[in-house]
C-alpha atoms as a PDB file:
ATOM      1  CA  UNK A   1     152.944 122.985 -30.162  1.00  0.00           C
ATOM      2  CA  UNK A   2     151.809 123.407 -33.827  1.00  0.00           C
ATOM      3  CA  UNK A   3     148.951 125.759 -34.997  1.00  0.00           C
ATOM      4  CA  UNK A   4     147.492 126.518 -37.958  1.00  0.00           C
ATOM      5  CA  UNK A   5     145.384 129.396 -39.291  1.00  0.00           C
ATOM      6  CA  UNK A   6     143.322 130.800 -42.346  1.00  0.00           C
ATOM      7  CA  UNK A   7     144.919 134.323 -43.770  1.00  0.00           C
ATOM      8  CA  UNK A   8     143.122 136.771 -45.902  1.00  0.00           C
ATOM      9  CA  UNK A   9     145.123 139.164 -47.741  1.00  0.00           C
ATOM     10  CA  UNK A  10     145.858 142.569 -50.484  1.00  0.00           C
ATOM     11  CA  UNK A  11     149.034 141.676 -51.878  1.00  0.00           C
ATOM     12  CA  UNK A  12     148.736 145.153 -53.644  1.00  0.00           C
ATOM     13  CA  UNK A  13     151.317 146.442 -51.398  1.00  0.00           C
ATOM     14  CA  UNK A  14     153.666 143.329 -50.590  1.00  0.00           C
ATOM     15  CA  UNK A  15     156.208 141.798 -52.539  1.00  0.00           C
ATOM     16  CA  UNK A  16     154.501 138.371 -52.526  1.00  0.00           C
ATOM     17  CA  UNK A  17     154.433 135.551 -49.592  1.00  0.00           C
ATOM     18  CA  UNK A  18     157.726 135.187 -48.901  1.00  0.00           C
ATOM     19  CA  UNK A  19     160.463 136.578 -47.165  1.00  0.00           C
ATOM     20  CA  UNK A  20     163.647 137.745 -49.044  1.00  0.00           C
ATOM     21  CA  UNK A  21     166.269 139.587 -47.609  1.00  0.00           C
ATOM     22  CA  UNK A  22     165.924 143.335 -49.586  1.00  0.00           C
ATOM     23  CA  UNK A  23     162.676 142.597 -51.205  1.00  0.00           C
ATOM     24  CA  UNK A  24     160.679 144.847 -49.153  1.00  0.00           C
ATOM     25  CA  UNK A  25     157.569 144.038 -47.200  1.00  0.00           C
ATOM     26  CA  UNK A  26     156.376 139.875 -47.367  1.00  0.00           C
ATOM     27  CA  UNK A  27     153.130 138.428 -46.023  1.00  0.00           C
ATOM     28  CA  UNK A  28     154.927 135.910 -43.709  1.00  0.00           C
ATOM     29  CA  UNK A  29     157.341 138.886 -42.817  1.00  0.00           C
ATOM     30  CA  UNK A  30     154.134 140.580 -41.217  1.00  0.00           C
ATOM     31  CA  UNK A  31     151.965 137.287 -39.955  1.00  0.00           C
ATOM     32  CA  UNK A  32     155.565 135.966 -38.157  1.00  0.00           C
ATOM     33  CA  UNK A  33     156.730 139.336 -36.308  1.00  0.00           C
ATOM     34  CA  UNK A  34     152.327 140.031 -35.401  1.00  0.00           C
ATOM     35  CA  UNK A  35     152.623 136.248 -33.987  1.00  0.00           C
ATOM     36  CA  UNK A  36     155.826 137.032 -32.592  1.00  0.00           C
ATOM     37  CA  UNK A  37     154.585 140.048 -30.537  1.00  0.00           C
ATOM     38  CA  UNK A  38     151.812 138.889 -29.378  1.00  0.00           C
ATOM     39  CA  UNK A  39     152.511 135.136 -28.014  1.00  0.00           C
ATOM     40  CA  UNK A  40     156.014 136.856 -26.962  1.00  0.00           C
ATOM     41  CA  UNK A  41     158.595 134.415 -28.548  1.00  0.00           C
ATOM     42  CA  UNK A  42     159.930 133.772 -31.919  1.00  0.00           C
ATOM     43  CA  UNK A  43     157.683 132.670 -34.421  1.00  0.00           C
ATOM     44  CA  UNK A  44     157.771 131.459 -38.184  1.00  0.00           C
ATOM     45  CA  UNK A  45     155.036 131.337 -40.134  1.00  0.00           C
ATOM     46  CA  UNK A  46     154.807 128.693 -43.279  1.00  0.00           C
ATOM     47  CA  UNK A  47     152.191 128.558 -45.843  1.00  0.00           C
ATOM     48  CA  UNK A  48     150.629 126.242 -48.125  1.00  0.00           C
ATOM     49  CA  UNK A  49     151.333 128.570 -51.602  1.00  0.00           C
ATOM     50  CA  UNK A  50     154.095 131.283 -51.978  1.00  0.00           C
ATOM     51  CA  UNK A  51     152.270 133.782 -53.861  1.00  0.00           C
ATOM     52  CA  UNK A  52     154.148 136.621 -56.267  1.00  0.00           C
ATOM     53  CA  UNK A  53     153.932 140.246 -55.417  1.00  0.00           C
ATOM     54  CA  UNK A  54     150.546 141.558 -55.994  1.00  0.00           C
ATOM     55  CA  UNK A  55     148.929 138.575 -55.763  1.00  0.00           C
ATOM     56  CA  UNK A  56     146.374 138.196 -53.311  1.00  0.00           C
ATOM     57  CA  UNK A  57     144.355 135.456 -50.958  1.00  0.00           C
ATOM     58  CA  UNK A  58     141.193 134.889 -49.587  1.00  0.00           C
ATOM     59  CA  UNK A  59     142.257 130.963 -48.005  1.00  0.00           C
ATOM     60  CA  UNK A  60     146.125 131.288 -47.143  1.00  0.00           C
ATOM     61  CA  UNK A  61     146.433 128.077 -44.801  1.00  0.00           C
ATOM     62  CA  UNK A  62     149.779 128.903 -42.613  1.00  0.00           C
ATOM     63  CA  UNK A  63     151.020 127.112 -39.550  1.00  0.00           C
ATOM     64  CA  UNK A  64     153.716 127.756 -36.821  1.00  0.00           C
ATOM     65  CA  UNK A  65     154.956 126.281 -33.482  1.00  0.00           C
ATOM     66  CA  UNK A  66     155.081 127.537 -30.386  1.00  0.00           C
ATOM     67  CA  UNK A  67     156.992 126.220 -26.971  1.00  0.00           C
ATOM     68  CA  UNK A  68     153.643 126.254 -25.026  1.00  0.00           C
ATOM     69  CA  UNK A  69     149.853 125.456 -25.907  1.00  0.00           C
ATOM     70  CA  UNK A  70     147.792 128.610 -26.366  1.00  0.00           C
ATOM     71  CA  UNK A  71     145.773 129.878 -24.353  1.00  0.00           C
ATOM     72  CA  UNK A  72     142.210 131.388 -25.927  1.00  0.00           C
ATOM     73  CA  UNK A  73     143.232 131.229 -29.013  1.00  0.00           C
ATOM     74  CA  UNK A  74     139.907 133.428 -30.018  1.00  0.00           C
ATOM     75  CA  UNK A  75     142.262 136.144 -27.923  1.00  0.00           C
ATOM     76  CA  UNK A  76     145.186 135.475 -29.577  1.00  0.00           C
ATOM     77  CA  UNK A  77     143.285 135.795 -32.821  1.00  0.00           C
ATOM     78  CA  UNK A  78     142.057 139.179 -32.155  1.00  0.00           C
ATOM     79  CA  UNK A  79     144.938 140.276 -30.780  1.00  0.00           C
ATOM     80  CA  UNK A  80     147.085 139.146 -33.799  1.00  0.00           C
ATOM     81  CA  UNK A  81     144.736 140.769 -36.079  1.00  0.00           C
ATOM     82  CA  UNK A  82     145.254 144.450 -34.221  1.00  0.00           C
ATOM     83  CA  UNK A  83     148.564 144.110 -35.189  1.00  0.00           C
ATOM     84  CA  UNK A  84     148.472 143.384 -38.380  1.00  0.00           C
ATOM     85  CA  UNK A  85     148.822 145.510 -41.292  1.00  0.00           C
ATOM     86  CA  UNK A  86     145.352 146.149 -42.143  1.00  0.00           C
ATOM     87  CA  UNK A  87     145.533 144.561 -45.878  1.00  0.00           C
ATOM     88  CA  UNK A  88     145.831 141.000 -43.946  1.00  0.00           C
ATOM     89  CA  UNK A  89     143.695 139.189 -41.459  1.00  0.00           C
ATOM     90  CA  UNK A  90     143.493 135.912 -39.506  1.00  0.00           C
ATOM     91  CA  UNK A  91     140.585 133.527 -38.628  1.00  0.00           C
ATOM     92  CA  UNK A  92     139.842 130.339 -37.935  1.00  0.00           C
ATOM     93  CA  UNK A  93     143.318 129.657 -35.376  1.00  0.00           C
ATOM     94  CA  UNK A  94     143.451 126.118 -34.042  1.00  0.00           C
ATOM     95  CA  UNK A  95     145.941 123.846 -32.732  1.00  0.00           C
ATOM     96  CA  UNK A  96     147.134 121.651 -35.608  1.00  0.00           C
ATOM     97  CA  UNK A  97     149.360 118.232 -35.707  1.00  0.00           C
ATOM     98  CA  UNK A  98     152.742 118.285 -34.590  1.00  0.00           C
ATOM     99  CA  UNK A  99     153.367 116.900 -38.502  1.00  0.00           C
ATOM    100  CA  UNK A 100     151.371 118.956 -40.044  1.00  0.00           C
ATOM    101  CA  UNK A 101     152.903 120.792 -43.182  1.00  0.00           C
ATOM    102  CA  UNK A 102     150.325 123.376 -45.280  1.00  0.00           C
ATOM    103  CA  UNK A 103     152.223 123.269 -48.470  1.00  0.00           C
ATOM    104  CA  UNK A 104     153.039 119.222 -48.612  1.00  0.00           C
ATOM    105  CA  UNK A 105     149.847 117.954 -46.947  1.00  0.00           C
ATOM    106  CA  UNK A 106     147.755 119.908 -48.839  1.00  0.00           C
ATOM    107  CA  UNK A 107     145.430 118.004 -51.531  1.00  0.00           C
ATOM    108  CA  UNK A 108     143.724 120.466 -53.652  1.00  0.00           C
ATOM    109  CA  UNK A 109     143.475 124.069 -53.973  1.00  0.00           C
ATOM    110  CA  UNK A 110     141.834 126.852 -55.940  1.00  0.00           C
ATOM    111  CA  UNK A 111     142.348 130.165 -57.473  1.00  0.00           C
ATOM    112  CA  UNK A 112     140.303 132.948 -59.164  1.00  0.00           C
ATOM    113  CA  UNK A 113     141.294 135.459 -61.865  1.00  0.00           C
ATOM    114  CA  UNK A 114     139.308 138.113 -62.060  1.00  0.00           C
ATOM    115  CA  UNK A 115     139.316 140.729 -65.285  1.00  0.00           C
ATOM    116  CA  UNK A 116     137.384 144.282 -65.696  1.00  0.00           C
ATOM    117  CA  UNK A 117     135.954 143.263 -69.714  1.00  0.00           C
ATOM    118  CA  UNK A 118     135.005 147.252 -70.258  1.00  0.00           C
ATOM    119  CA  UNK A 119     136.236 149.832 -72.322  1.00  0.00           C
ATOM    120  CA  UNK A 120     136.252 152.094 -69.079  1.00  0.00           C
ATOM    121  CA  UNK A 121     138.108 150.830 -66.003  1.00  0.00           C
ATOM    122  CA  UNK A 122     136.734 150.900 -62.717  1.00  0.00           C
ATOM    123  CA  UNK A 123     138.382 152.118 -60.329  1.00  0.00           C
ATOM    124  CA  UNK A 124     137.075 150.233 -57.559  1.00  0.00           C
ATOM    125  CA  UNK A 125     138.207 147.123 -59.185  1.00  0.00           C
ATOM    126  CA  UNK A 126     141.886 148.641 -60.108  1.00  0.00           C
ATOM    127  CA  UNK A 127     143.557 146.535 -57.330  1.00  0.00           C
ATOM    128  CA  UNK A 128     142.049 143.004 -58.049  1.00  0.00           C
ATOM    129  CA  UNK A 129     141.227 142.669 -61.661  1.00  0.00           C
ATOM    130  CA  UNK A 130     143.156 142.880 -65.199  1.00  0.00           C
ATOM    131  CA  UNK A 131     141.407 145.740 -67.323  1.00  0.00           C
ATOM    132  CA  UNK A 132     141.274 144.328 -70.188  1.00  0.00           C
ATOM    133  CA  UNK A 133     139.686 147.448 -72.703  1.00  0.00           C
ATOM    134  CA  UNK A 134     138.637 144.861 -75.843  1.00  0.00           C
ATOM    135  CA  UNK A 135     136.405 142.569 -75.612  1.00  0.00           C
ATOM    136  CA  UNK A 136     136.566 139.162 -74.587  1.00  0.00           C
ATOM    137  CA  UNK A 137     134.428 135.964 -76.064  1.00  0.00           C
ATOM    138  CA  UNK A 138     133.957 134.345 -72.805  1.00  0.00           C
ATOM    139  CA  UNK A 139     132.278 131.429 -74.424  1.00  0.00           C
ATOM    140  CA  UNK A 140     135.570 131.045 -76.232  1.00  0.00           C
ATOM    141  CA  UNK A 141     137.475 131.275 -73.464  1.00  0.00           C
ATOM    142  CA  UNK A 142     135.651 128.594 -72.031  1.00  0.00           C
ATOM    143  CA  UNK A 143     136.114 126.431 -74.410  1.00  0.00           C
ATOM    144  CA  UNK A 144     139.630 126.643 -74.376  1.00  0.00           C
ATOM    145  CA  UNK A 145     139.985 126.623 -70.994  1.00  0.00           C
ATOM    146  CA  UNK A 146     138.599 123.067 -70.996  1.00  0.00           C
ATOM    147  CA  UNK A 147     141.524 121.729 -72.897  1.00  0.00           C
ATOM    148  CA  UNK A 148     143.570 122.333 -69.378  1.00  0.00           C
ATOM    149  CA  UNK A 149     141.483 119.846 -67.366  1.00  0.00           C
ATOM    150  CA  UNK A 150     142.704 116.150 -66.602  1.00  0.00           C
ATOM    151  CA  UNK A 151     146.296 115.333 -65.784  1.00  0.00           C
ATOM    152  CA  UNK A 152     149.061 117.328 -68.003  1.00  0.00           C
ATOM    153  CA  UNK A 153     152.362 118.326 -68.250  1.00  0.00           C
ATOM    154  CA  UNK A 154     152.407 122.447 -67.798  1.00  0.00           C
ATOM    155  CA  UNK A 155     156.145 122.892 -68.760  1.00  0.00           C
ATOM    156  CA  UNK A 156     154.316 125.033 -71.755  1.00  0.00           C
ATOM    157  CA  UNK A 157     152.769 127.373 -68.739  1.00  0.00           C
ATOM    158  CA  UNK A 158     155.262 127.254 -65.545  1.00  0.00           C
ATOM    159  CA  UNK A 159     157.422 130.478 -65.244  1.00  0.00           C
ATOM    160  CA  UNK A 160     160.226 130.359 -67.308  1.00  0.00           C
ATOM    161  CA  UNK A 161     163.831 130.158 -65.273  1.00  0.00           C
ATOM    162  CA  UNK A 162     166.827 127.809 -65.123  1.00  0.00           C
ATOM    163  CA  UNK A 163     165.713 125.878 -62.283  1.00  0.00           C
ATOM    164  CA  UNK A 164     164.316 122.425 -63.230  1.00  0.00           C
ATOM    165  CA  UNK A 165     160.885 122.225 -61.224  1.00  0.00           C
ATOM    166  CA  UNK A 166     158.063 119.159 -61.469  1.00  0.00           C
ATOM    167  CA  UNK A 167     155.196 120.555 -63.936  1.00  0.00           C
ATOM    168  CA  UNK A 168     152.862 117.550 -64.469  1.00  0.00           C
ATOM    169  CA  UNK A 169     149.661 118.646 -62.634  1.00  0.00           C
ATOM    170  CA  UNK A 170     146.000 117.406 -62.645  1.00  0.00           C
ATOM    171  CA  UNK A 171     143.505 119.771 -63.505  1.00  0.00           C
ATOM    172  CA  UNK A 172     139.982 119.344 -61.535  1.00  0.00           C
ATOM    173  CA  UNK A 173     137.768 122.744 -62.317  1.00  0.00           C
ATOM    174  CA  UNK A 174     138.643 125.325 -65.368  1.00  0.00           C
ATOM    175  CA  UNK A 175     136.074 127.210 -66.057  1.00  0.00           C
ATOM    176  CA  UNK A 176     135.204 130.779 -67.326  1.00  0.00           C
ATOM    177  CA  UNK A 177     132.322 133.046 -66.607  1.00  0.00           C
ATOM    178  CA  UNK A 178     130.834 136.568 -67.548  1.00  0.00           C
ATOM    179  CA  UNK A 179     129.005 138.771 -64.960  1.00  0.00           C
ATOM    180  CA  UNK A 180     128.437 141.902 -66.890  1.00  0.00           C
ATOM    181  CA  UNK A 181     131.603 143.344 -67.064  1.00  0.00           C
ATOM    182  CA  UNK A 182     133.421 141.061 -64.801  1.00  0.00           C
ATOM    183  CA  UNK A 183     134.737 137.762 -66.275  1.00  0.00           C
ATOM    184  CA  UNK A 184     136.336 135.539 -64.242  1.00  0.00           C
ATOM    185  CA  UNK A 185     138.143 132.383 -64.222  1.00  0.00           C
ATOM    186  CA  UNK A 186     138.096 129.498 -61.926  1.00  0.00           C
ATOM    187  CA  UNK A 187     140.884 126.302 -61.399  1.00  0.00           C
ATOM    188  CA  UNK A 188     141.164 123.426 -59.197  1.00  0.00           C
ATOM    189  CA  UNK A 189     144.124 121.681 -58.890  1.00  0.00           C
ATOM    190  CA  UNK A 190     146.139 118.916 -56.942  1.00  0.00           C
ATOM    191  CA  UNK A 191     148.665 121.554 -56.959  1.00  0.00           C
ATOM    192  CA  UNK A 192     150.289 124.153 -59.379  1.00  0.00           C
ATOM    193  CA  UNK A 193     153.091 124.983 -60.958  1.00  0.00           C
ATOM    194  CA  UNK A 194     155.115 128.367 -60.927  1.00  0.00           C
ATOM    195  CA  UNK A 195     153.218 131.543 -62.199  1.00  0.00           C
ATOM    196  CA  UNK A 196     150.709 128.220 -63.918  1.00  0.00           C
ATOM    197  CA  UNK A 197     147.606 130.396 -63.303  1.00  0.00           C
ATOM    198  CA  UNK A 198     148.721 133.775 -64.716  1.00  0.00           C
ATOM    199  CA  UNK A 199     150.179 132.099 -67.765  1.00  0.00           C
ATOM    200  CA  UNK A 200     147.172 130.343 -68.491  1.00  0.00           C
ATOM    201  CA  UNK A 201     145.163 133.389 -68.394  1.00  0.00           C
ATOM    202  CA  UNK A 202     147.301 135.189 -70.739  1.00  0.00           C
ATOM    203  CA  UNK A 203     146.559 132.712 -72.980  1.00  0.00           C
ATOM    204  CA  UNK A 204     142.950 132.644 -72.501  1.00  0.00           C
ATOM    205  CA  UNK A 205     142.921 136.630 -72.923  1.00  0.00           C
ATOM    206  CA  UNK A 206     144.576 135.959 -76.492  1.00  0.00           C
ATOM    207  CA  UNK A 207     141.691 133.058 -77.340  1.00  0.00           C
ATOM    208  CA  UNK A 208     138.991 135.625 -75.972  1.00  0.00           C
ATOM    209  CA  UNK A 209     140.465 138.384 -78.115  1.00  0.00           C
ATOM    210  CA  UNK A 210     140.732 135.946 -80.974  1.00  0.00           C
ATOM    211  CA  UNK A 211     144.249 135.895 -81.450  1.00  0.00           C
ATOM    212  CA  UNK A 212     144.828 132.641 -80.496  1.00  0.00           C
ATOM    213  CA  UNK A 213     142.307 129.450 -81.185  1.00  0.00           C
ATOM    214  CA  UNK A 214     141.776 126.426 -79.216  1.00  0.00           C
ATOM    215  CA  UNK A 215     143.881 124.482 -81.324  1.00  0.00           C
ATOM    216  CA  UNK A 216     146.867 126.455 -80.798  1.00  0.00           C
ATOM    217  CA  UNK A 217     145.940 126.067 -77.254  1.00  0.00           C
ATOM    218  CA  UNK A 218     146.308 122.568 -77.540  1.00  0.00           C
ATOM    219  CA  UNK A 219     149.575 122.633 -79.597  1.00  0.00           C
ATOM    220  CA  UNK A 220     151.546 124.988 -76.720  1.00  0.00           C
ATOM    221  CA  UNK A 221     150.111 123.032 -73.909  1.00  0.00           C
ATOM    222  CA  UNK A 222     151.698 119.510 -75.860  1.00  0.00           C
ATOM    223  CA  UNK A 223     154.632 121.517 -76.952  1.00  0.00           C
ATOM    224  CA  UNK A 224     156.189 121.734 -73.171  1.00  0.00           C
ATOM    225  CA  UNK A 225     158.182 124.907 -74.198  1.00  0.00           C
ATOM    226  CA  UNK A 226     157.186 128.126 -72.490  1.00  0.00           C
ATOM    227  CA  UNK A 227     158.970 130.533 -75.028  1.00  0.00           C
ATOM    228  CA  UNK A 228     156.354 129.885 -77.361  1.00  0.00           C
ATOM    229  CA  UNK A 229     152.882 130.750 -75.134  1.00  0.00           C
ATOM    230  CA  UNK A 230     151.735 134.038 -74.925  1.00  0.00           C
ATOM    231  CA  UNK A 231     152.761 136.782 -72.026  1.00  0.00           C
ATOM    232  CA  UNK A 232     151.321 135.826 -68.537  1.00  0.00           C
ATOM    233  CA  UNK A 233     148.520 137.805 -67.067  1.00  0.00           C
ATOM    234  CA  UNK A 234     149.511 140.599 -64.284  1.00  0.00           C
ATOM    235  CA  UNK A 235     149.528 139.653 -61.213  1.00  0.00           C
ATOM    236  CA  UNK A 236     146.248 142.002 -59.529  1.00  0.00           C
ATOM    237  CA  UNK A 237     143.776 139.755 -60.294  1.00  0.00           C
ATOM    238  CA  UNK A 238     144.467 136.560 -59.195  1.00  0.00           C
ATOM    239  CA  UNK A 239     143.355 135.037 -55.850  1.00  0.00           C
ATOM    240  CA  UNK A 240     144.723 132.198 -53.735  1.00  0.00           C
ATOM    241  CA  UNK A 241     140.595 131.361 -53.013  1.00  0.00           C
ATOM    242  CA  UNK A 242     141.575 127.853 -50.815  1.00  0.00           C
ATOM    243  CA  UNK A 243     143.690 124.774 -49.821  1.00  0.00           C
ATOM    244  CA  UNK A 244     141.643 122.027 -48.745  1.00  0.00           C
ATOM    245  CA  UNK A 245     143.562 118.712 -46.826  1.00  0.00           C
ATOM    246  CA  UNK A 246     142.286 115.145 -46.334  1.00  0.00           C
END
C-alpha cells in the first residue's frame, strides 16, 4: 500500500533531504526511521525535491509503502509527529496510488527566498533569511527577475559539477517584493534545476545592489555557462513552499 504525506521542515540543522552515508543527519533519514517505528516495519520515504543542507520546506510531498493498509491514519499522523525531531512535522497523510511517484508526477512547484534588507540583522530571522546589510532596489530586482519567466535553458544558473543534468525549465511566477525590511522572492516552475533558485538570487542581490543590470542578466542567462554568473545565495532562506500534481 502506497501513502503519501505533506512535511514541514528547519533544515537549519540537517544536511539537506537526502540520505548519504557520513553526511550526518537527512530529512528522509528522520521521516523513514519515525515511519518505521511507528507502523513497525521498514519504511522508505521519497520526496518530490531533494533539498541542500539548510534549506528548508513548508510543502515537502513524500510517499512510502507499506505491506498493509493503515489503520487511522489521523493516529498514525500524530503518532509519527511525537517522534519526530521537532524541526519537522507531518500533515495531511492519505493513502496514495500504487504508481504514484512525488518527484516525477509532480507538475509545478514553488519556492520562496526570503532576505533581512537592514543594516542590523534580526535575530529572529537569522535561520530563514539572507542578511543582506546594503540596500537592495527591489523594483530593480523585479525587473530583472522578469527576464527568467517563459521557457529557458538555466545551464547559466544550475550548480556547477561534471555531471551532465537537463536544464531547460519553464518559468511560471518570478516575482520580487518589499515588506519593510523583508524582501522576498517568489518562483513557479514545471520543475527546477540544481541549486536554480539560490543562483538566481545571487544574481538578483547583485542587480538590487547595482552591480549587475538587467542586461547582463539577460546575457548570462543566454550565455549557458555558469562560471560566468555571480555566487549563489546561502542556503537559509530559501523555502520548498509546494508541489502541486494533476
Amino acid at each position: 500500500m502506497r501513502y503519501r504525506a505533506v512535511v514541514a521542515y528547519d533544515g537549519t540543522e540537517f544536511q539537506g533531504w537526502q540520505s548519504q552515508s557520513g553526511r550526518g543527519p537527512t530529512v528522509q533519514e528522520a521521516l523513514s526511521k519515525a515511519f518505521s517505528t511507528i507502523v513497525r516495519e521498514p519504511v522508505h520515504v521519497v520526496g518530490a525535491g531533494r533539498t541542500d543542507a539548510g534549506v528548508h520546506a513548508r510543502g515537502q510531498v513524500i510517499a512510502f509503502d507499506v505491506e498493509a493498509e493503515l489503520e487511522e491514519v489521523r493516529r498514525i499522523e500524530r503518532s509519527v509527529n511525537a517522534v519526530l525531531p521537532e524541526a519537522v512535522a507531518v500533515r495531511d497523510l492519505e493513502r496514495a496510488s500504487a504508481d504514484f511517484d512525488p518527484r516525477r508526477h509532480a507538475v509545478r512547484r514553488a519556492y520562496q527566498y526570503r532576505i533581512w534588507n537592514d543594516p542590523v540583522r534580526c535575530p529572529f530571522e537569522r535561520r530563514v533569511a539572507w542578511h543582506v546589510e546594503t540596500p537592495l532596489d527591489h523594483e530593480a530586482m523585479h525587473e530583472a527577475a522578469q527576464l527568467f519567466l517563459g521557457q529557458h535553458d538555466f545551464a547559466s544558473y544550475q550548480g556547477a559539477d561534471k555531471i551532465d543534468r537537463p536544464s531547460v525549465r519553464r518559468v511560471e511566477r518570478s516575482e520580487v517584493a518589499r515588506h519593510g525590511s523583508l524582501v522576498t522572492y517568489w518562483i513557479e516552475a514545471n520543475a527546477f534545476a540544481r541549486h536554480m533558485v539560490r543562483n538566481i538570487v545571487g544574481h538578483l542581490v547583485e542587480v538590487g545592489r547595482g552591480r549587475s543590470s538587467c542586461a547582463q542578466v539577460a546575457e548570462i542567462l543566454a550565455a549557458l555557462d555558469r562560471r560566468i554568473a555571480p555566487p549563489p545565495a546561502p542556503p537559509e532562506g530559501l523555502f520548498l513552499e509546494w508541489v502541486r500534481y494533476r
